[in-house]
N, C-alpha and C. Protein backbone atom coordinates (compact mmCIF):
# COMPACT_ATOMS: atom_id res chain seq x y z
N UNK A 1 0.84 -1.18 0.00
CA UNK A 1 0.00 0.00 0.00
C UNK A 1 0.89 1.24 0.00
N UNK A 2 0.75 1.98 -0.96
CA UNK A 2 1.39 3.56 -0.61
C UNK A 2 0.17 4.77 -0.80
N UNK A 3 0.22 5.51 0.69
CA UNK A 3 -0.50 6.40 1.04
C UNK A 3 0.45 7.36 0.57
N UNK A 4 0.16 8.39 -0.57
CA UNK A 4 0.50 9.87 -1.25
C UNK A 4 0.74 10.59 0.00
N UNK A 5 0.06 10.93 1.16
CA UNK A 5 0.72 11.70 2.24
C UNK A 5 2.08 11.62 3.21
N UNK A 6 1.97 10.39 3.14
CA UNK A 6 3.28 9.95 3.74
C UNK A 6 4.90 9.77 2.80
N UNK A 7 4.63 10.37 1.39
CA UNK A 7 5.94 10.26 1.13
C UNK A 7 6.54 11.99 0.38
N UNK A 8 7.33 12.25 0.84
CA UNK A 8 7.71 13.28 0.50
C UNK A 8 8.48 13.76 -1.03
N UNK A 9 8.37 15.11 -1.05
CA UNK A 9 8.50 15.69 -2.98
C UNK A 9 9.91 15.80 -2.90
N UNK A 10 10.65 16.00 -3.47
CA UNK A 10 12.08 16.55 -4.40
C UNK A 10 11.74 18.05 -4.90
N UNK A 11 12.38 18.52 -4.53
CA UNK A 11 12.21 19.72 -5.67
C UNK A 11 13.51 19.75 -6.66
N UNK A 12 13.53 19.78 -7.90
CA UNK A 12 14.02 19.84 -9.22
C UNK A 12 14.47 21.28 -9.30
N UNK A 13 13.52 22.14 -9.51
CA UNK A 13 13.76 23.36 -9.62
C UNK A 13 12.48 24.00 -9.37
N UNK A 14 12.81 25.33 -9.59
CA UNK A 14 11.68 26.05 -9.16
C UNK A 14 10.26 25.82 -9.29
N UNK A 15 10.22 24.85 -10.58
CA UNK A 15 8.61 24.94 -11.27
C UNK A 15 8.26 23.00 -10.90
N UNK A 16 9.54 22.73 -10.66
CA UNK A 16 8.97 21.16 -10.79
C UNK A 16 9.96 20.34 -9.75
N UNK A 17 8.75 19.80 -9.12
CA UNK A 17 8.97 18.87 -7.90
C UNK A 17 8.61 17.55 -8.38
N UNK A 18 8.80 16.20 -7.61
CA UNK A 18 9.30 14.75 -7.54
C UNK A 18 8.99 14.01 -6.52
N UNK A 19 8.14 12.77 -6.67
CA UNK A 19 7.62 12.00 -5.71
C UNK A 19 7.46 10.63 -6.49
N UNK A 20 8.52 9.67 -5.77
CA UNK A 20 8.69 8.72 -6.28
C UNK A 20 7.80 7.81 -5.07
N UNK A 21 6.95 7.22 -6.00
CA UNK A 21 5.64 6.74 -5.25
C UNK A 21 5.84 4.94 -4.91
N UNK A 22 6.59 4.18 -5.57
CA UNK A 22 6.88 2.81 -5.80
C UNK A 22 7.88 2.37 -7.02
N UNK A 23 8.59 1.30 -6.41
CA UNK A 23 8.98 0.63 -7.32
C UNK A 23 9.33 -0.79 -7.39
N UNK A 24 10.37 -1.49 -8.02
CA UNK A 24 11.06 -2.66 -7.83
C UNK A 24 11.87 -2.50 -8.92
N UNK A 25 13.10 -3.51 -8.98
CA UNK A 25 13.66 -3.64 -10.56
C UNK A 25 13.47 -3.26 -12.05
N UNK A 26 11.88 -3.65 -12.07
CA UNK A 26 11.48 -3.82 -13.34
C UNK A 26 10.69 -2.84 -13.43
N UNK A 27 9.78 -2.19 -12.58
CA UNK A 27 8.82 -0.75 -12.80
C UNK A 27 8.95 0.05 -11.88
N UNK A 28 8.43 1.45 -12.24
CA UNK A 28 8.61 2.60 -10.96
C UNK A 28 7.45 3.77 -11.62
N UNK A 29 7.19 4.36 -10.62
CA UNK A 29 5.85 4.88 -10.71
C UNK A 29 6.19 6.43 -9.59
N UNK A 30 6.46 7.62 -11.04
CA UNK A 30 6.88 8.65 -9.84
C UNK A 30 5.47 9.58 -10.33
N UNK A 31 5.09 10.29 -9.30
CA UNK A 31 4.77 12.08 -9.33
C UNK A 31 5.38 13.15 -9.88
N UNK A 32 4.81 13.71 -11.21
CA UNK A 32 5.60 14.97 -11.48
C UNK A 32 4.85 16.60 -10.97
N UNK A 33 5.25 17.30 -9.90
CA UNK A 33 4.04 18.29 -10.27
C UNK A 33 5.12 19.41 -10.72
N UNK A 34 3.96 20.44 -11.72
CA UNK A 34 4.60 21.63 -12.52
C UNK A 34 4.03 22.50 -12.20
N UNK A 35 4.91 23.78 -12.18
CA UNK A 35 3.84 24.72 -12.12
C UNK A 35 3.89 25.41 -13.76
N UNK A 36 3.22 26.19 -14.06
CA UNK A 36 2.90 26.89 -15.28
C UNK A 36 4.67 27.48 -15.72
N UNK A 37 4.65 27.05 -16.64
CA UNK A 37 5.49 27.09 -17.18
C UNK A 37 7.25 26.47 -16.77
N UNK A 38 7.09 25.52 -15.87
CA UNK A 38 7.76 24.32 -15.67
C UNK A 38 8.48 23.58 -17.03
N UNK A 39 9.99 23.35 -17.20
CA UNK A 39 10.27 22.08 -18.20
C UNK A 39 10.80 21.03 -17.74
N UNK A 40 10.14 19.79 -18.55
CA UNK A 40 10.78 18.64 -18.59
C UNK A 40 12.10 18.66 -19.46
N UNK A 41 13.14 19.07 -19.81
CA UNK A 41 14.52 19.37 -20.83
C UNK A 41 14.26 18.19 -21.74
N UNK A 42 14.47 18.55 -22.73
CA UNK A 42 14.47 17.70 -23.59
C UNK A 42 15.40 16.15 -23.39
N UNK A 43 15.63 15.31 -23.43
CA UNK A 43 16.11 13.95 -22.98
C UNK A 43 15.89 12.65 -23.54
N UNK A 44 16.93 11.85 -22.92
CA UNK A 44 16.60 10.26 -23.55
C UNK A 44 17.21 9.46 -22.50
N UNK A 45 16.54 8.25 -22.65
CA UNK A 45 17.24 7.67 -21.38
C UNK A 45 16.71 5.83 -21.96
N UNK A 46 17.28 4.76 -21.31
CA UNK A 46 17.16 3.62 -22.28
C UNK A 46 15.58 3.07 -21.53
N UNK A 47 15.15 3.51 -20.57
CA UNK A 47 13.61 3.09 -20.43
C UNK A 47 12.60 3.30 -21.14
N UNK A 48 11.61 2.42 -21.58
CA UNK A 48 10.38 2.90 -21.83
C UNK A 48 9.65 3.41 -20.35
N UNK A 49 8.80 4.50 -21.66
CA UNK A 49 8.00 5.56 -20.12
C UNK A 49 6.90 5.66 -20.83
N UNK A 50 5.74 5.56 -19.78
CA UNK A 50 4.48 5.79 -20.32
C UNK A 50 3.75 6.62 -19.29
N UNK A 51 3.21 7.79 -19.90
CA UNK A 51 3.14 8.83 -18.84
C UNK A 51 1.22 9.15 -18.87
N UNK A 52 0.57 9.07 -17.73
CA UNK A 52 -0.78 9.79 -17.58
C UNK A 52 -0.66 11.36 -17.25
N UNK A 53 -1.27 12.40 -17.76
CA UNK A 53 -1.53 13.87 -17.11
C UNK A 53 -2.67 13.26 -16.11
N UNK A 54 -2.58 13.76 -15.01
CA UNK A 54 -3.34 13.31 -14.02
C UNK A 54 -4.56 14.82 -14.20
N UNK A 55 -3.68 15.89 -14.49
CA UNK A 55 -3.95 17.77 -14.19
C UNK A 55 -3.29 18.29 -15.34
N UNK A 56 -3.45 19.77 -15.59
CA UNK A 56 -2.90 20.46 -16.37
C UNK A 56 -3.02 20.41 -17.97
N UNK A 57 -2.16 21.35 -18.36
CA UNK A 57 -1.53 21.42 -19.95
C UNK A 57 -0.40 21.36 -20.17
N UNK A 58 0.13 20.32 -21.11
CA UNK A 58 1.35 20.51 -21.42
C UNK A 58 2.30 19.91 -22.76
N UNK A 59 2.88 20.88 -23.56
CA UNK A 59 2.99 21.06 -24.60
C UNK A 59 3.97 19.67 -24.56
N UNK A 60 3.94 18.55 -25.34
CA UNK A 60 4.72 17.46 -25.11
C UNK A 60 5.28 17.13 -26.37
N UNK A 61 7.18 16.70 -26.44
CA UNK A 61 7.68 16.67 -27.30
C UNK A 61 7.95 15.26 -27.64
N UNK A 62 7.64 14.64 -28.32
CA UNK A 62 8.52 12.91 -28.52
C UNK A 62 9.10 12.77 -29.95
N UNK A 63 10.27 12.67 -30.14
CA UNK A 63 10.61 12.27 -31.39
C UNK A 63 10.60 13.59 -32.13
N UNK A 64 10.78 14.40 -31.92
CA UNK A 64 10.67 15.67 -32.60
C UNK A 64 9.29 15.93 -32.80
N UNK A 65 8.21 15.88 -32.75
CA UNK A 65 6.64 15.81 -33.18
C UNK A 65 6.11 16.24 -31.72
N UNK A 66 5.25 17.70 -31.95
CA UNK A 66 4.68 18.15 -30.65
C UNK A 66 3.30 18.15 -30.49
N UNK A 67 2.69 17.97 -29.24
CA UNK A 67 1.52 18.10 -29.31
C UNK A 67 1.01 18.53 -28.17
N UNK A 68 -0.13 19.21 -27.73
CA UNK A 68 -0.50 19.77 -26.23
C UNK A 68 -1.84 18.82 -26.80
N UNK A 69 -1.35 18.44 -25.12
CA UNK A 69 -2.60 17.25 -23.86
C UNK A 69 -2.73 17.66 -22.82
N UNK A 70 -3.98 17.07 -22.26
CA UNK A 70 -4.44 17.73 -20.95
C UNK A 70 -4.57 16.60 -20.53
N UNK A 71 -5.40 17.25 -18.49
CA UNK A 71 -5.38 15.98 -18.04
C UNK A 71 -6.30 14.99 -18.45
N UNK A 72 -6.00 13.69 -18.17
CA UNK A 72 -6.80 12.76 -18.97
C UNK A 72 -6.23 12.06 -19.93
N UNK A 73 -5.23 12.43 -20.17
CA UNK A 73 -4.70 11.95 -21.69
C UNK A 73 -3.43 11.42 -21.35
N UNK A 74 -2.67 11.11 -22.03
CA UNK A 74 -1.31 10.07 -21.64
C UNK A 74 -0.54 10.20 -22.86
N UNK A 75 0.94 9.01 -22.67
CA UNK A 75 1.58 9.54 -24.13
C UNK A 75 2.91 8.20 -23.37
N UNK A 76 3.55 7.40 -24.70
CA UNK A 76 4.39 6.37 -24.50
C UNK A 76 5.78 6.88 -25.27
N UNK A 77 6.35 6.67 -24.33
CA UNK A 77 8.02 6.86 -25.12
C UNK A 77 8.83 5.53 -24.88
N UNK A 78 9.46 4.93 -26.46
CA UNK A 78 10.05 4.15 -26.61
C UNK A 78 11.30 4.08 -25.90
N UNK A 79 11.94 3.04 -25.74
CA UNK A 79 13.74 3.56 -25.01
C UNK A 79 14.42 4.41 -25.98
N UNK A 80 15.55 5.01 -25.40
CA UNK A 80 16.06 6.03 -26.32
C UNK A 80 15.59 7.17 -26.91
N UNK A 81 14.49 7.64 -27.12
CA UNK A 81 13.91 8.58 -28.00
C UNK A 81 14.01 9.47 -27.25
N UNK A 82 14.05 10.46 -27.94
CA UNK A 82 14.52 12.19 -27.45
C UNK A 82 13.09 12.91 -26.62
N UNK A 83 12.85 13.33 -25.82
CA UNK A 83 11.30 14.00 -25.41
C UNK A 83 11.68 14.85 -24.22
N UNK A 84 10.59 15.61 -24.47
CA UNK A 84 10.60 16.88 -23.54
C UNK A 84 8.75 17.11 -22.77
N UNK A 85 8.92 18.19 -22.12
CA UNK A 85 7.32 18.64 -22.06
C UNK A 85 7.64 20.22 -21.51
N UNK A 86 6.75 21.00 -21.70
CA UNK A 86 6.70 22.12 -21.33
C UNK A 86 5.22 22.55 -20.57
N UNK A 87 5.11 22.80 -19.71
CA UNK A 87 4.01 22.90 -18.95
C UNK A 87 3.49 24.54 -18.92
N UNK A 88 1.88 24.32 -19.50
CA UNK A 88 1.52 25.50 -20.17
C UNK A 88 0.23 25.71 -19.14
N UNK A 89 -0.23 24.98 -18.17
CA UNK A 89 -0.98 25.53 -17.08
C UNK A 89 -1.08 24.69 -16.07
N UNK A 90 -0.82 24.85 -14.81
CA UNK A 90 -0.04 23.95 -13.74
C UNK A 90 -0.45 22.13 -13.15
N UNK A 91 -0.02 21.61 -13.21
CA UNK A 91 -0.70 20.06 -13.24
C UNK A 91 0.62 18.70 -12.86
N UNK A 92 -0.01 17.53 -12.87
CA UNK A 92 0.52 16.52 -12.20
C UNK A 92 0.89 15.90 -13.36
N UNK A 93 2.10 15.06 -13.70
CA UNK A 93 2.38 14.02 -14.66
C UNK A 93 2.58 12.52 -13.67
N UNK A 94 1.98 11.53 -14.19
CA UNK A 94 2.48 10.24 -13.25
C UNK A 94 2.97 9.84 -14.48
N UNK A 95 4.08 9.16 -13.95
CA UNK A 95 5.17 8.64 -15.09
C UNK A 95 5.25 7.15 -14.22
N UNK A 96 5.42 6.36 -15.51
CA UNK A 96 5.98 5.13 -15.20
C UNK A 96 7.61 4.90 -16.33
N UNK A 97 7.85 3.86 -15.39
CA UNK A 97 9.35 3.58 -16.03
C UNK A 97 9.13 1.91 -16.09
N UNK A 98 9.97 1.70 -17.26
CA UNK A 98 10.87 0.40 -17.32
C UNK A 98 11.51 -0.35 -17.75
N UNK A 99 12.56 -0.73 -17.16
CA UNK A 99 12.82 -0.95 -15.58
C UNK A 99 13.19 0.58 -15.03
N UNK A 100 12.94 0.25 -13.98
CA UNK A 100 12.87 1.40 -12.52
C UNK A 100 14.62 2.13 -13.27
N UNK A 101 13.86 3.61 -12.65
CA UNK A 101 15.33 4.44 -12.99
C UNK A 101 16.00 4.59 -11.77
N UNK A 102 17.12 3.93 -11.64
CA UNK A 102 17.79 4.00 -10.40
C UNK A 102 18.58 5.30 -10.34
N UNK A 103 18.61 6.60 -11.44
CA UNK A 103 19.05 7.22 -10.63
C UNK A 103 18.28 8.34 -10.36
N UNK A 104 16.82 7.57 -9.96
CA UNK A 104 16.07 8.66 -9.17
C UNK A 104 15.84 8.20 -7.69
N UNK A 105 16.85 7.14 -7.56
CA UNK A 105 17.01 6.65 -5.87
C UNK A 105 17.82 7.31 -5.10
C-alpha cells in the first residue's frame, strides 16, 4: 500500500517537484508536479515511459513531433527517443518507467 501523504516531494527546480511513489527492478511509478510554465529538458534515457496527465496542460515533445494534452490523456516513449514537455498551465504528470530508474534513488 502507498499512502500519497506519507511520502515526501524533491524539488528539481523552481517549477517542478518529484515523488517517487513505488517501485522494484522492473517498474517505478513517480509524481511529477509543474507549475505553469515548468520544463521537462528535452532527454533520452534507455527506459520505456508511459506517462498519464493526471492535471494540467502541457505542450509534449517525442521524437521531434509536438503536441498539447491535458489531463486525462497520456503519451508512451520508446527507449532512447529524445522528449521533452513544457508545462503551459499547472498540473501533475504520473510517469511510469521500465525498468525502474535507479538514478532517481
Amino acid at each position: 500500500f502507498i499512502e500519497n501523504e506519507t511520502l515526501d516531494w524533491q524539488q528539481i527546480d523552481e517549477k517542478v517537484s518529484r515523488k517517487v511513489m513505488a517501485y522494484d527492478s522492473n517498474l517505478m511509478l513517480l509524481k511529477i508536479k509543474f507549475e505553469k510554465g515548468g520544463i521537462g529538458p528535452i532527454h533520452q534515457h534507455p527506459h520505456v515511459q508511459i506517462t498519464h496527465i493526471e492535471s494540467g496542460f502541457f505542450e509534449v515533445e517525442i521524437g521531434g513531433e509536438k503536441k498539447v494534452l491535458k489531463g486525462g490523456d497520456a503519451f508512451m516513449i520508446p527507449s532512447n527517443i529524445w522528449h521533452g514537455v513544457v508545462c503551459l498551465e499547472a498540473g501533475v504528470l504520473l510517469d511510469t518507467f521500465s525498468p525502474m530508474r535507479e538514478d532517481f534513488i
